[in-house]
Every structure is written in C-alpha cells, then in structure tokens.
PDB file of N, CA and C in Angstrom:
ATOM      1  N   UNK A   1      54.701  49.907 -30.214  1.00  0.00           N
ATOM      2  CA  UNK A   1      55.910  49.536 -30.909  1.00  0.00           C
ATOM      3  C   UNK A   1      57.003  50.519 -30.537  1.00  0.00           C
ATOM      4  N   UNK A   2      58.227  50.149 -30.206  1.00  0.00           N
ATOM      5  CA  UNK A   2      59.508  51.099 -29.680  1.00  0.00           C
ATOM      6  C   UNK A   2      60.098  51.080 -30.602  1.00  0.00           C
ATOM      7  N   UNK A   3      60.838  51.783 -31.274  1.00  0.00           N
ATOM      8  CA  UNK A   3      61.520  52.661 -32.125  1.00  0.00           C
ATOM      9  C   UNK A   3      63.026  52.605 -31.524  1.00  0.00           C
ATOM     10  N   UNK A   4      63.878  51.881 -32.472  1.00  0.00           N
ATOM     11  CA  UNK A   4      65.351  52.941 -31.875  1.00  0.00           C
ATOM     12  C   UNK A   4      65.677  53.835 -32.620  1.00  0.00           C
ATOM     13  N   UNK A   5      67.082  53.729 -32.359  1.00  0.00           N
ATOM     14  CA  UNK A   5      67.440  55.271 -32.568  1.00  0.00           C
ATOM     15  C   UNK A   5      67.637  55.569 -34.150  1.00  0.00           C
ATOM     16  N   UNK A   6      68.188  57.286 -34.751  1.00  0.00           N
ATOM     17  CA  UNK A   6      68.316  57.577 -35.819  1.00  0.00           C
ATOM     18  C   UNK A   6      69.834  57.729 -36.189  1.00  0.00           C
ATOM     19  N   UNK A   7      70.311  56.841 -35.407  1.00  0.00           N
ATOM     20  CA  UNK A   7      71.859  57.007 -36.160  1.00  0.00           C
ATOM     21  C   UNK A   7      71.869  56.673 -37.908  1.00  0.00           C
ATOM     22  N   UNK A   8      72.984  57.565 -38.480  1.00  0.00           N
ATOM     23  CA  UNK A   8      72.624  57.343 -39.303  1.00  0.00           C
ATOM     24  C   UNK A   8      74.021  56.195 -40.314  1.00  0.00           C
ATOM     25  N   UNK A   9      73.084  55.031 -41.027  1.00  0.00           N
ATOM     26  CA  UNK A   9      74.059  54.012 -41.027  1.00  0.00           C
ATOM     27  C   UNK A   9      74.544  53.886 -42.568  1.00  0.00           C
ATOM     28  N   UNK A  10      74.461  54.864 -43.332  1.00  0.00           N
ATOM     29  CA  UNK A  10      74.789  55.219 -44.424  1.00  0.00           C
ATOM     30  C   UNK A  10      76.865  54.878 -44.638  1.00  0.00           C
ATOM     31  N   UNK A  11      77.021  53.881 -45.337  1.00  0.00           N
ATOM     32  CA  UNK A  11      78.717  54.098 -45.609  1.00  0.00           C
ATOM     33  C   UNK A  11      79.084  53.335 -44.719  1.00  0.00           C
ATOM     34  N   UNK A  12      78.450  52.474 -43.947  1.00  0.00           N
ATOM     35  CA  UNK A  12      79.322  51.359 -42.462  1.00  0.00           C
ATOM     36  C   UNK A  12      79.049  50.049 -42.935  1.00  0.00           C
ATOM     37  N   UNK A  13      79.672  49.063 -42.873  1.00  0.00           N
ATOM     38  CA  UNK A  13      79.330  47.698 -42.632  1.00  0.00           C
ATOM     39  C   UNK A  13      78.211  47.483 -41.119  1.00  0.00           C
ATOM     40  N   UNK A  14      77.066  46.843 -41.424  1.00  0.00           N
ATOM     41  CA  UNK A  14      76.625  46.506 -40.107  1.00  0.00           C
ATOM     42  C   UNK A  14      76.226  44.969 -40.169  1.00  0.00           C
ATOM     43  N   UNK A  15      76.052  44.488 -38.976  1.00  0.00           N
ATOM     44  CA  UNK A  15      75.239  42.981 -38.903  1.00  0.00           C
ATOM     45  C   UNK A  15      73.913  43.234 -38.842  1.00  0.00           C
ATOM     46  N   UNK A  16      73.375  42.882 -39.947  1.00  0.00           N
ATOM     47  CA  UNK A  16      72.257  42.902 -39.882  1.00  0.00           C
ATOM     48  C   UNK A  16      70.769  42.498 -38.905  1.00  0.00           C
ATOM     49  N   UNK A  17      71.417  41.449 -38.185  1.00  0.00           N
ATOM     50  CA  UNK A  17      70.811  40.880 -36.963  1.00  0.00           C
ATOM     51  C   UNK A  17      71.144  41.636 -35.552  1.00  0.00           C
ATOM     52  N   UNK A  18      72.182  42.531 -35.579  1.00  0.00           N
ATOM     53  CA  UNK A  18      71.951  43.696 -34.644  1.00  0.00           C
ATOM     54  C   UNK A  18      71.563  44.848 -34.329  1.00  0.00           C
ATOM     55  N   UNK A  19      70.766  45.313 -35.419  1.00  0.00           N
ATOM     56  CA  UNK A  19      70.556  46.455 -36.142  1.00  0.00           C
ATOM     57  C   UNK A  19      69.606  46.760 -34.937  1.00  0.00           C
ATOM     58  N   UNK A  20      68.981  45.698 -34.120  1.00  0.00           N
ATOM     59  CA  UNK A  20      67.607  45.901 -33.407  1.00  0.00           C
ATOM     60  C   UNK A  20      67.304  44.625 -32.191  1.00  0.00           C
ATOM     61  N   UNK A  21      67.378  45.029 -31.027  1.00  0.00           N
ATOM     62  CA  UNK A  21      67.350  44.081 -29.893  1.00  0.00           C
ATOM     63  C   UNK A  21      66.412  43.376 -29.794  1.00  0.00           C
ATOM     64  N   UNK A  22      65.969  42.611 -29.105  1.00  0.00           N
ATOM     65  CA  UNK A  22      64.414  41.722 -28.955  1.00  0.00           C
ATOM     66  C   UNK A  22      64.548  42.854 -27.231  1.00  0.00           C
ATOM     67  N   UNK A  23      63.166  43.058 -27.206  1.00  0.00           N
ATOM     68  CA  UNK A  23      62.445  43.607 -26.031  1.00  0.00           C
ATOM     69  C   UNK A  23      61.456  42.768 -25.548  1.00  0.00           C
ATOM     70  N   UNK A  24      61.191  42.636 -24.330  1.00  0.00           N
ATOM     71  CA  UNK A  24      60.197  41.656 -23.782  1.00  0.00           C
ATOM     72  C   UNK A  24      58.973  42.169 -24.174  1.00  0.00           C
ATOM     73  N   UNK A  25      58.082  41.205 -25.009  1.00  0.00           N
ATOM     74  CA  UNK A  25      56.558  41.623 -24.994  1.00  0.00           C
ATOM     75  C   UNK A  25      56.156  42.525 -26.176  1.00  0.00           C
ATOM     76  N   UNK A  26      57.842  42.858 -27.133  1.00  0.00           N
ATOM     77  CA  UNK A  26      57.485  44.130 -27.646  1.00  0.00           C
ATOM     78  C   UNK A  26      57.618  44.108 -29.292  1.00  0.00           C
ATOM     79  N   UNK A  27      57.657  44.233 -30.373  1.00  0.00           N
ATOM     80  CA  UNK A  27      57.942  45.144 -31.401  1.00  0.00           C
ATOM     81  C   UNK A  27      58.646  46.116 -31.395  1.00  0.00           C
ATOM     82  N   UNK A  28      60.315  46.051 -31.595  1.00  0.00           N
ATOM     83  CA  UNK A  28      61.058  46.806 -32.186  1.00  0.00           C
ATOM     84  C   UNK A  28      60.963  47.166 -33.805  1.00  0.00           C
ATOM     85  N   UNK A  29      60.877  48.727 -33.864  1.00  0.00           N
ATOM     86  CA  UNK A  29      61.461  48.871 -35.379  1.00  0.00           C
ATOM     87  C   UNK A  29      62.418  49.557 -35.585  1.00  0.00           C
ATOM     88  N   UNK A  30      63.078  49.850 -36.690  1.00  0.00           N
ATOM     89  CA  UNK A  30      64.414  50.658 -37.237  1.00  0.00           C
ATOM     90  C   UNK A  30      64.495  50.882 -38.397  1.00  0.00           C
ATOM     91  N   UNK A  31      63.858  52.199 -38.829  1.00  0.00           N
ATOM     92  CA  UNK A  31      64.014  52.563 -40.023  1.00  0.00           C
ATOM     93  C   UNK A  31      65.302  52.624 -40.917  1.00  0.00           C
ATOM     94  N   UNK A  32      65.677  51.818 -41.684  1.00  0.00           N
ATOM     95  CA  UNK A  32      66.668  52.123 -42.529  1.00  0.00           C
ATOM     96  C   UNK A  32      66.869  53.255 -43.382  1.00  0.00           C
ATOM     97  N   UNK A  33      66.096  52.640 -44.167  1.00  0.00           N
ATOM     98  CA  UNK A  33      65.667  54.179 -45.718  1.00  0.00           C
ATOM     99  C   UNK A  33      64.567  54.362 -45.206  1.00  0.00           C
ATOM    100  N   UNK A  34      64.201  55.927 -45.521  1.00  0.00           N
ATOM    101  CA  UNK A  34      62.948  56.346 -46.279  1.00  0.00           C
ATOM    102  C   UNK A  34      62.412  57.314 -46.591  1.00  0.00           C
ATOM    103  N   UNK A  35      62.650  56.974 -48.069  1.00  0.00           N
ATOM    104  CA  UNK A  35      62.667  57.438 -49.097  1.00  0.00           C
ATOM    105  C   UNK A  35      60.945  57.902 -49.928  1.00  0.00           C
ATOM    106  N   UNK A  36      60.968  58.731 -50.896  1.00  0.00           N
ATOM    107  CA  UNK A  36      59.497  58.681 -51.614  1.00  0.00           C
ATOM    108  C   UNK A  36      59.059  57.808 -52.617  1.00  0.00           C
ATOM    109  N   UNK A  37      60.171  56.985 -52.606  1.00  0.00           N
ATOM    110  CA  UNK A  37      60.400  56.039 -53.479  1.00  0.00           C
ATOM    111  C   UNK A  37      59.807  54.415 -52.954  1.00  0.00           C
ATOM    112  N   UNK A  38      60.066  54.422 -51.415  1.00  0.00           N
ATOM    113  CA  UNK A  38      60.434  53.466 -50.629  1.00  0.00           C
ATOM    114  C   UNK A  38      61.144  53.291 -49.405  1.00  0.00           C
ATOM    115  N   UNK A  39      60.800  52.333 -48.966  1.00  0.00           N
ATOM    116  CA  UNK A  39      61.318  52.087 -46.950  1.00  0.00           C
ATOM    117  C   UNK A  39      61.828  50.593 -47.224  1.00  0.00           C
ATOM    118  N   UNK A  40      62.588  50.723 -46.176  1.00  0.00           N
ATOM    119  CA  UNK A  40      63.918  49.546 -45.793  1.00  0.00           C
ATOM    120  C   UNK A  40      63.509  49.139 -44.150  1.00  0.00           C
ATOM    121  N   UNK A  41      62.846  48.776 -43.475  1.00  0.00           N
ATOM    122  CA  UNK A  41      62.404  48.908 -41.768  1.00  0.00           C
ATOM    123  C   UNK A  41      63.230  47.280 -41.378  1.00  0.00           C
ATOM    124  N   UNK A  42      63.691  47.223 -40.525  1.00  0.00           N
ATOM    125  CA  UNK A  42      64.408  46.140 -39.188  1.00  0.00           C
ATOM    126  C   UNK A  42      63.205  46.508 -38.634  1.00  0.00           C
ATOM    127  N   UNK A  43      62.670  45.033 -38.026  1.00  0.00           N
ATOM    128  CA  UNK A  43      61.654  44.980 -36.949  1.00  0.00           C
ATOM    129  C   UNK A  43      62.392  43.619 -36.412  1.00  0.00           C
ATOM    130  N   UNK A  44      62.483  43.501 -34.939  1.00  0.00           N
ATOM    131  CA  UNK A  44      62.395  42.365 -33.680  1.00  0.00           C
ATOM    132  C   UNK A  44      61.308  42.183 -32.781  1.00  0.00           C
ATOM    133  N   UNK A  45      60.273  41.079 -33.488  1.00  0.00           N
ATOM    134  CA  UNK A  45      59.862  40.594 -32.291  1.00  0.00           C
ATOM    135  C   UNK A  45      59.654  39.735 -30.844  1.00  0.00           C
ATOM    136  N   UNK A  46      58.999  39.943 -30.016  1.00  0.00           N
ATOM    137  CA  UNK A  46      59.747  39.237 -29.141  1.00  0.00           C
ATOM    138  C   UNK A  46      58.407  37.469 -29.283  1.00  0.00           C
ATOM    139  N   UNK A  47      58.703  36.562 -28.402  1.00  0.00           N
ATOM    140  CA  UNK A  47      57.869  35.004 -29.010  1.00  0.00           C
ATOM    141  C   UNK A  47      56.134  36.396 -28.399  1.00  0.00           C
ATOM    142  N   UNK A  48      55.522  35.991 -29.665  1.00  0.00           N
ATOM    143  CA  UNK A  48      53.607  36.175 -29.061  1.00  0.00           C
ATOM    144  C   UNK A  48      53.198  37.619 -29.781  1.00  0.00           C
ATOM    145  N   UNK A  49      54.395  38.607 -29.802  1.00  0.00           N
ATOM    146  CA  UNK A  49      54.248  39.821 -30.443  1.00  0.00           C
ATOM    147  C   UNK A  49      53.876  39.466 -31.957  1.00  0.00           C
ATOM    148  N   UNK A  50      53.494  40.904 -32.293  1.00  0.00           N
ATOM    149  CA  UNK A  50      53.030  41.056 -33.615  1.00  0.00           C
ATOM    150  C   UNK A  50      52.411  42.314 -33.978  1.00  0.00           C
ATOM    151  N   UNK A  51      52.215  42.248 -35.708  1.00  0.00           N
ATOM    152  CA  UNK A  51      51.596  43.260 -35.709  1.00  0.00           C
ATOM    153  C   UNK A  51      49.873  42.656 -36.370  1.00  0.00           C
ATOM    154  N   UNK A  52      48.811  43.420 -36.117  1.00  0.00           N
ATOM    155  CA  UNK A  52      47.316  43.040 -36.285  1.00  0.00           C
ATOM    156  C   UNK A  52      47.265  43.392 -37.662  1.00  0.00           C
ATOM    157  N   UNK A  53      46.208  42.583 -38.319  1.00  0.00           N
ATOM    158  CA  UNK A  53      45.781  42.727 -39.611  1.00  0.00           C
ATOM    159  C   UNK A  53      45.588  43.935 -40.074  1.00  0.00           C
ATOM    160  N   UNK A  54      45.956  44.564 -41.116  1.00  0.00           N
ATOM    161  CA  UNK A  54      45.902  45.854 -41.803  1.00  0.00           C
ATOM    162  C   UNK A  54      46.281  45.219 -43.496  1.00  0.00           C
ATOM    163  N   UNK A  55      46.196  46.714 -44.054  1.00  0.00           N
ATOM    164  CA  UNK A  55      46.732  46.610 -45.695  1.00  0.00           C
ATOM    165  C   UNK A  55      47.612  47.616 -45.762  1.00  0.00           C
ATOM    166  N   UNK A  56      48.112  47.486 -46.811  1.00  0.00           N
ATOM    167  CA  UNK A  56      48.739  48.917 -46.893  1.00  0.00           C
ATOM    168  C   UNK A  56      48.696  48.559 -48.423  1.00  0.00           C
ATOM    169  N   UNK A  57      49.588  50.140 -48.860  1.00  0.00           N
ATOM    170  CA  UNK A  57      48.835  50.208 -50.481  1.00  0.00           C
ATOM    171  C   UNK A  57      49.585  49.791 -51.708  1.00  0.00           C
ATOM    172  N   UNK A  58      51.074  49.337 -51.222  1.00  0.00           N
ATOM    173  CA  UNK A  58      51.772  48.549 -52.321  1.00  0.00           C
ATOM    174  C   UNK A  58      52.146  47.255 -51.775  1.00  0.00           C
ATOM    175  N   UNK A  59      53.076  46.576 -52.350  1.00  0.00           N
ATOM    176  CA  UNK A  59      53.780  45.031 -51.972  1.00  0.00           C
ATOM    177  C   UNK A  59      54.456  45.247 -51.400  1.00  0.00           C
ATOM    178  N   UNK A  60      54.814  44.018 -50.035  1.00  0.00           N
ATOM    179  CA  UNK A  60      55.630  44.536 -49.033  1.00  0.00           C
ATOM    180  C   UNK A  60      56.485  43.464 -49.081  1.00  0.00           C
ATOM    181  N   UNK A  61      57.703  43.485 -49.041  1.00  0.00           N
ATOM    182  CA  UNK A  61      58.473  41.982 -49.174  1.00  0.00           C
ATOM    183  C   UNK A  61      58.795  41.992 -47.662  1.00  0.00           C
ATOM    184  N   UNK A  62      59.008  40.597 -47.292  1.00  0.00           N
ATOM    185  CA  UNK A  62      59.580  40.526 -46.034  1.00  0.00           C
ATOM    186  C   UNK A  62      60.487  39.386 -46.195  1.00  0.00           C
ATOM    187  N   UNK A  63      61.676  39.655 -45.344  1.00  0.00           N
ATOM    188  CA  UNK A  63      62.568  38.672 -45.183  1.00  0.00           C
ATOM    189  C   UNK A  63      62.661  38.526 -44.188  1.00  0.00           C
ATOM    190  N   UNK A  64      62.473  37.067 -43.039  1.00  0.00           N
ATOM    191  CA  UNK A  64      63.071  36.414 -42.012  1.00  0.00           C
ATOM    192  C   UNK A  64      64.361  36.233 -41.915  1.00  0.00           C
ATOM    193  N   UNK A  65      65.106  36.985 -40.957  1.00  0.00           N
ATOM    194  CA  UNK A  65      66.823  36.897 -40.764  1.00  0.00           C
ATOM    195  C   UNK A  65      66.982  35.977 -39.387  1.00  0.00           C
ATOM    196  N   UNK A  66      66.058  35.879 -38.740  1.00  0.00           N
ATOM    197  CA  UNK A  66      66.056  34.729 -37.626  1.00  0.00           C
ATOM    198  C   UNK A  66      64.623  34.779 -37.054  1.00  0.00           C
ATOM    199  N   UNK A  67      64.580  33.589 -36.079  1.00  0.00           N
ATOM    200  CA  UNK A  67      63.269  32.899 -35.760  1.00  0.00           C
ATOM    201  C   UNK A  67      62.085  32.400 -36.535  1.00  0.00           C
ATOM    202  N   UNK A  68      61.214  32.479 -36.212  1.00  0.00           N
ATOM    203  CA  UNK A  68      59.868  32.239 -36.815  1.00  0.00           C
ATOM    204  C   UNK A  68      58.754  32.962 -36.862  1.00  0.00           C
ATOM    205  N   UNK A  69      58.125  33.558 -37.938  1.00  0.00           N
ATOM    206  CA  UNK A  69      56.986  34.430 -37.574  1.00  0.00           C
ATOM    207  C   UNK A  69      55.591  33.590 -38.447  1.00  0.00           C
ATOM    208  N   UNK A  70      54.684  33.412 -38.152  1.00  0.00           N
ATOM    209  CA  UNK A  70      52.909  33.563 -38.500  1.00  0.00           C
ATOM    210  C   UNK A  70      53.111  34.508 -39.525  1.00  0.00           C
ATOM    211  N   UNK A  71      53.071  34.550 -41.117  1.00  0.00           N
ATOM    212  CA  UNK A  71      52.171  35.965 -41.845  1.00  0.00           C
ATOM    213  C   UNK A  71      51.219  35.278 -42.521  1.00  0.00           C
ATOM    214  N   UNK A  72      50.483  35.751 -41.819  1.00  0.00           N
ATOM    215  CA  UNK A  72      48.447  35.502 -42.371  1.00  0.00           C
ATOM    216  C   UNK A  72      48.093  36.462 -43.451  1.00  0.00           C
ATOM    217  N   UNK A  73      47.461  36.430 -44.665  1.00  0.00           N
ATOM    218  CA  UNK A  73      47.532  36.821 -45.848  1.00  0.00           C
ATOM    219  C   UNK A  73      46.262  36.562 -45.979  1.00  0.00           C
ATOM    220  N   UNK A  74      45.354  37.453 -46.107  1.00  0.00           N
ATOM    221  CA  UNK A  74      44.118  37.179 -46.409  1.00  0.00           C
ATOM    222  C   UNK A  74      43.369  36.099 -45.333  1.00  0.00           C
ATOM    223  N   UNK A  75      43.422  35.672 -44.255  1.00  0.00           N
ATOM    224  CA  UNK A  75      42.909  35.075 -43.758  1.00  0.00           C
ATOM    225  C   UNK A  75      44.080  33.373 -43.504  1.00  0.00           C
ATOM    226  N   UNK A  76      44.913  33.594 -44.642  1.00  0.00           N
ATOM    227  CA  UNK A  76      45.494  32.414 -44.521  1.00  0.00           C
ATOM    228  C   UNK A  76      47.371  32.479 -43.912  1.00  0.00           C
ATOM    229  N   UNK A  77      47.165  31.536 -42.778  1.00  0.00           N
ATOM    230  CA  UNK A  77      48.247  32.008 -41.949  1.00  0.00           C
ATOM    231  C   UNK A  77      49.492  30.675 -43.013  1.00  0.00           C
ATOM    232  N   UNK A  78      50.761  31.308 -43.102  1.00  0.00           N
ATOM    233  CA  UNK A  78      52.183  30.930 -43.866  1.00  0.00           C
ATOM    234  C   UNK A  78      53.564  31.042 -42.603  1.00  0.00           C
ATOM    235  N   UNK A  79      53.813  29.854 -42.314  1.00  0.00           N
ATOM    236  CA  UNK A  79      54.975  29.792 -41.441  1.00  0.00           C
ATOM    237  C   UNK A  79      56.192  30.072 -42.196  1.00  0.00           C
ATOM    238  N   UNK A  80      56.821  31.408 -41.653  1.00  0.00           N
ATOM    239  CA  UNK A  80      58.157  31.626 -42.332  1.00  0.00           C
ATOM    240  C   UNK A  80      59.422  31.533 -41.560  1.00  0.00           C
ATOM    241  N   UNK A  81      60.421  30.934 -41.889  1.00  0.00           N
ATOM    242  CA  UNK A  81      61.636  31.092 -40.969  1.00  0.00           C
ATOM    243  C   UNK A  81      62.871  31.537 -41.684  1.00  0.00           C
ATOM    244  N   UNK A  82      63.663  32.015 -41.042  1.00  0.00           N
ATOM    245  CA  UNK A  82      65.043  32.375 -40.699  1.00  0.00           C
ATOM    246  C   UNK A  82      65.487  31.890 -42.551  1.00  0.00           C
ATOM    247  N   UNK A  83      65.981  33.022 -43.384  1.00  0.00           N
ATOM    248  CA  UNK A  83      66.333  32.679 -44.548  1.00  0.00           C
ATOM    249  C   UNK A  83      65.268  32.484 -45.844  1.00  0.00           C
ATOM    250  N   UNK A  84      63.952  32.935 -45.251  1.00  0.00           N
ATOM    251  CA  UNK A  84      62.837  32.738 -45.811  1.00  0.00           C
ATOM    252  C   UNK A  84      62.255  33.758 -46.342  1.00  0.00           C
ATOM    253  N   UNK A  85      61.676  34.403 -47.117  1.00  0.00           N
ATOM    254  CA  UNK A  85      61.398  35.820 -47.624  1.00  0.00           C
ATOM    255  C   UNK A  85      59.819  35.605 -48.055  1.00  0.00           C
ATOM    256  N   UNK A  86      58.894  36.204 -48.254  1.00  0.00           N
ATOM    257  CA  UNK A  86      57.221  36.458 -48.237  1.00  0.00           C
ATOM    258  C   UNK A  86      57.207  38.002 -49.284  1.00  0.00           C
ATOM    259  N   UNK A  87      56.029  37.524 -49.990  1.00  0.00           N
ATOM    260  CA  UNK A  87      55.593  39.278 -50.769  1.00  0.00           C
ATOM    261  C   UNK A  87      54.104  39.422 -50.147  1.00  0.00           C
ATOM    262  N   UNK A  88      54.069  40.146 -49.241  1.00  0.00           N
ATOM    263  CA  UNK A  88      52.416  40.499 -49.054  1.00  0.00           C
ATOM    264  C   UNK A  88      52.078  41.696 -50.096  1.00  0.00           C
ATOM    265  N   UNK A  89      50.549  41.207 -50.752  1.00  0.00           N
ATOM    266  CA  UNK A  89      50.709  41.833 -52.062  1.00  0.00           C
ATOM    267  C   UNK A  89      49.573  42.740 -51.673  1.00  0.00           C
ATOM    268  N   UNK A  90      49.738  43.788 -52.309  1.00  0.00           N
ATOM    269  CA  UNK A  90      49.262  45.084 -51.951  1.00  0.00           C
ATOM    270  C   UNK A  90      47.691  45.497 -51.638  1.00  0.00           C
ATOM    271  N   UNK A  91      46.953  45.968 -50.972  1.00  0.00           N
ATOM    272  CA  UNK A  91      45.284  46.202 -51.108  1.00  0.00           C
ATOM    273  C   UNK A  91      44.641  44.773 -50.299  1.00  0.00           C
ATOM    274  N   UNK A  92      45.667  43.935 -49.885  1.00  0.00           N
ATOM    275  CA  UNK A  92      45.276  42.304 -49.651  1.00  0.00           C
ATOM    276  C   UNK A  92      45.450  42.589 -47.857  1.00  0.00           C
ATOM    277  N   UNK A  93      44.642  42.094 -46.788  1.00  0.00           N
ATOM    278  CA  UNK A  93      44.710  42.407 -45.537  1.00  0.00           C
ATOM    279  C   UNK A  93      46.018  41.225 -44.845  1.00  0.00           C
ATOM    280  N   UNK A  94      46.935  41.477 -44.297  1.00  0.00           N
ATOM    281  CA  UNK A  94      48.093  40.498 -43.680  1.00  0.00           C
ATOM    282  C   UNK A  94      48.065  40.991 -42.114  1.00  0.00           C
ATOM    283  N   UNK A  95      48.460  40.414 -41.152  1.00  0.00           N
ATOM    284  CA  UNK A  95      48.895  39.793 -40.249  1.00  0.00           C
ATOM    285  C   UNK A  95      50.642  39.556 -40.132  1.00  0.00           C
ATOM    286  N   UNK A  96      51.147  39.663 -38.809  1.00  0.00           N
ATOM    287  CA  UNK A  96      52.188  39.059 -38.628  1.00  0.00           C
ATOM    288  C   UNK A  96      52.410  38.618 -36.834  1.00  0.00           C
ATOM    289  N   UNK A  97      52.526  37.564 -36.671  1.00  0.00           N
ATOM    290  CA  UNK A  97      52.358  37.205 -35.150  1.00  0.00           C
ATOM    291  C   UNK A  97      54.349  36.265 -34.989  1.00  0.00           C
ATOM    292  N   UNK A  98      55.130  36.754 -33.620  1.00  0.00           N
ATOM    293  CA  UNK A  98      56.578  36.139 -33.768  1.00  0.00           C
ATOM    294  C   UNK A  98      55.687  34.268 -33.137  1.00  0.00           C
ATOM    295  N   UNK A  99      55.888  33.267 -33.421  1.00  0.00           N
ATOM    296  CA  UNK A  99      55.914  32.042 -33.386  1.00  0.00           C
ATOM    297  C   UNK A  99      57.335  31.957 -32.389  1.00  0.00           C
ATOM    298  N   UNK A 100      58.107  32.306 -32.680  1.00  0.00           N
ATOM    299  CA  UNK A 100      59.561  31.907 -31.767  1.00  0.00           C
ATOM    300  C   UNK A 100      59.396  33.859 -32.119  1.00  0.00           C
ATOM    301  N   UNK A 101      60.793  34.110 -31.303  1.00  0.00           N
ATOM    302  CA  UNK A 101      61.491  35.371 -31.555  1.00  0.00           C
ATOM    303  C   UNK A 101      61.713  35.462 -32.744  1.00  0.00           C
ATOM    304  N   UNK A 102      61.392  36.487 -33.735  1.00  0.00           N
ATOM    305  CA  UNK A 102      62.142  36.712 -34.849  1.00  0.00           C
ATOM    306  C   UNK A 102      62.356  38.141 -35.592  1.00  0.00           C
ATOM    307  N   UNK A 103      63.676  38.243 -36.130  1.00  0.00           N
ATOM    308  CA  UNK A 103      63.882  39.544 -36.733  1.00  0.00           C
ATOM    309  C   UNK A 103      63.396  39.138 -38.620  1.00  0.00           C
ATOM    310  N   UNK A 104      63.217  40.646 -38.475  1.00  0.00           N
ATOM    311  CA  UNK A 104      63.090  40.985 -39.961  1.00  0.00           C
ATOM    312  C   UNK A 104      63.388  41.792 -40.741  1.00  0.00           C
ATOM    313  N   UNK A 105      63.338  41.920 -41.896  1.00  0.00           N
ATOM    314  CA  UNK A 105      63.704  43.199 -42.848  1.00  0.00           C
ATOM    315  C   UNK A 105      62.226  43.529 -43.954  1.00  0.00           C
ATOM    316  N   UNK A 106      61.952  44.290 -44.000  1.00  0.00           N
ATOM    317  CA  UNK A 106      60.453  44.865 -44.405  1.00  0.00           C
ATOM    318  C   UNK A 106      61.178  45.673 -45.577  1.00  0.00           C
ATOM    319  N   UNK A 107      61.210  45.406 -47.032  1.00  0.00           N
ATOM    320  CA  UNK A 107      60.902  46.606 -48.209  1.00  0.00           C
ATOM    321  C   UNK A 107      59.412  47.029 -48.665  1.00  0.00           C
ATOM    322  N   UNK A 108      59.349  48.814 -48.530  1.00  0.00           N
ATOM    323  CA  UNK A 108      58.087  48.512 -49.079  1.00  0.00           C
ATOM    324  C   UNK A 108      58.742  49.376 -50.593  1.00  0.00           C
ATOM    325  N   UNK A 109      58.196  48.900 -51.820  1.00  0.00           N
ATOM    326  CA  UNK A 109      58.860  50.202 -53.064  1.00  0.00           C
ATOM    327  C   UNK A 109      57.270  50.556 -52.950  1.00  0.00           C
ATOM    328  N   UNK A 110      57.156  52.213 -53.036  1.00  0.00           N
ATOM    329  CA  UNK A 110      55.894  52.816 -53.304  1.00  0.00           C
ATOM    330  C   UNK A 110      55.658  52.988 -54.874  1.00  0.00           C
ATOM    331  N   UNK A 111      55.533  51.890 -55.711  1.00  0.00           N
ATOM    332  CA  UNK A 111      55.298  52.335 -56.830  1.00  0.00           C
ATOM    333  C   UNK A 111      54.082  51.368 -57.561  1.00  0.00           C
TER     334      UNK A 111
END
C-alpha cells in the first residue's frame, strides 16, 4: 500500500476526491486525523485491488465517494457505490476488493 504525503490539511477547503490519486494495481492511503481518539484515512483503489480479510478492534464506517468496492463482512460480500456508506462492526472479520476504481473515506472512533 503507498502512502502520500503529510501535508498538513488542517484550515483549507479540499475536494475530497483529490485528496488521493488511483495508482495502477495499487492501494493508496492518506491519513487525515489521527488522533487517540480516532482516524479519518482517504484510500484509492485501483479496479482488482484491495485490502484481505482482517478485524480490527472497533467499528469502522466507510464511505464510497466514487466507484465500486466488494466489502465482505463475515464471509458475506455487500456491493457499495459512490454515495453509499457501510459500518464494519468491530471483532467481525471484513474484506474490501475495488469492483470498478473506487475512493474512500475510512472513520475508525477508538472507543
């Protein structure tokens, strides 16, 4: 997964759909916040990318800002698109595979 940069975007208007390029083949992320409280992450994937089944230890909301992504939730795969938002709920194993290209916005609150 490639990483951009740490500018820091505190106090600017931005487009949210530029925050993070599509790369061939790849998983972009871009940390927004993060905080001990909680993370704000921009991810772009490119069509076939993804990330592999894991958990993590609170609820993770995700919002689709364009394309289409696969999030598999326990075994069970949920087509989300563009304007569409998902809670993968915490201790539960998810999946995310891009179906078309698609960006996202990832909150996790650690509480």
């Amino acid at each position: 997964m490639k990483k951009e940069n740490k500018e820091d975007l505190r106090g600017k208007a931005l487009k949210v759909k530029d925050l993070a390029g599509y790369d061939k083949g790849s998983v972009v992320s871009r940390t927004l916040i993060d905080k001990k409280v909680g993370t704000v992450t921009f991810f772009s994937f490119d069509k076939g990318a993804g990330l592999s089944e894991h958990t993590a230890p609170f609820d993770a909301l995700v919002q689709v800002l364009d394309g289409e992504a696969e999030v598999s939730i326990m075994g069970k795969p949920l087509l989300v698109k563009a304007g569409e938002l998902i809670i993968m709920p915490a201790k539960k194993p998810h999946a995310l595979r891009a179906v078309k290209r698609f960006k996202m916005m990832l909150v996790m609150i650690r509480a």
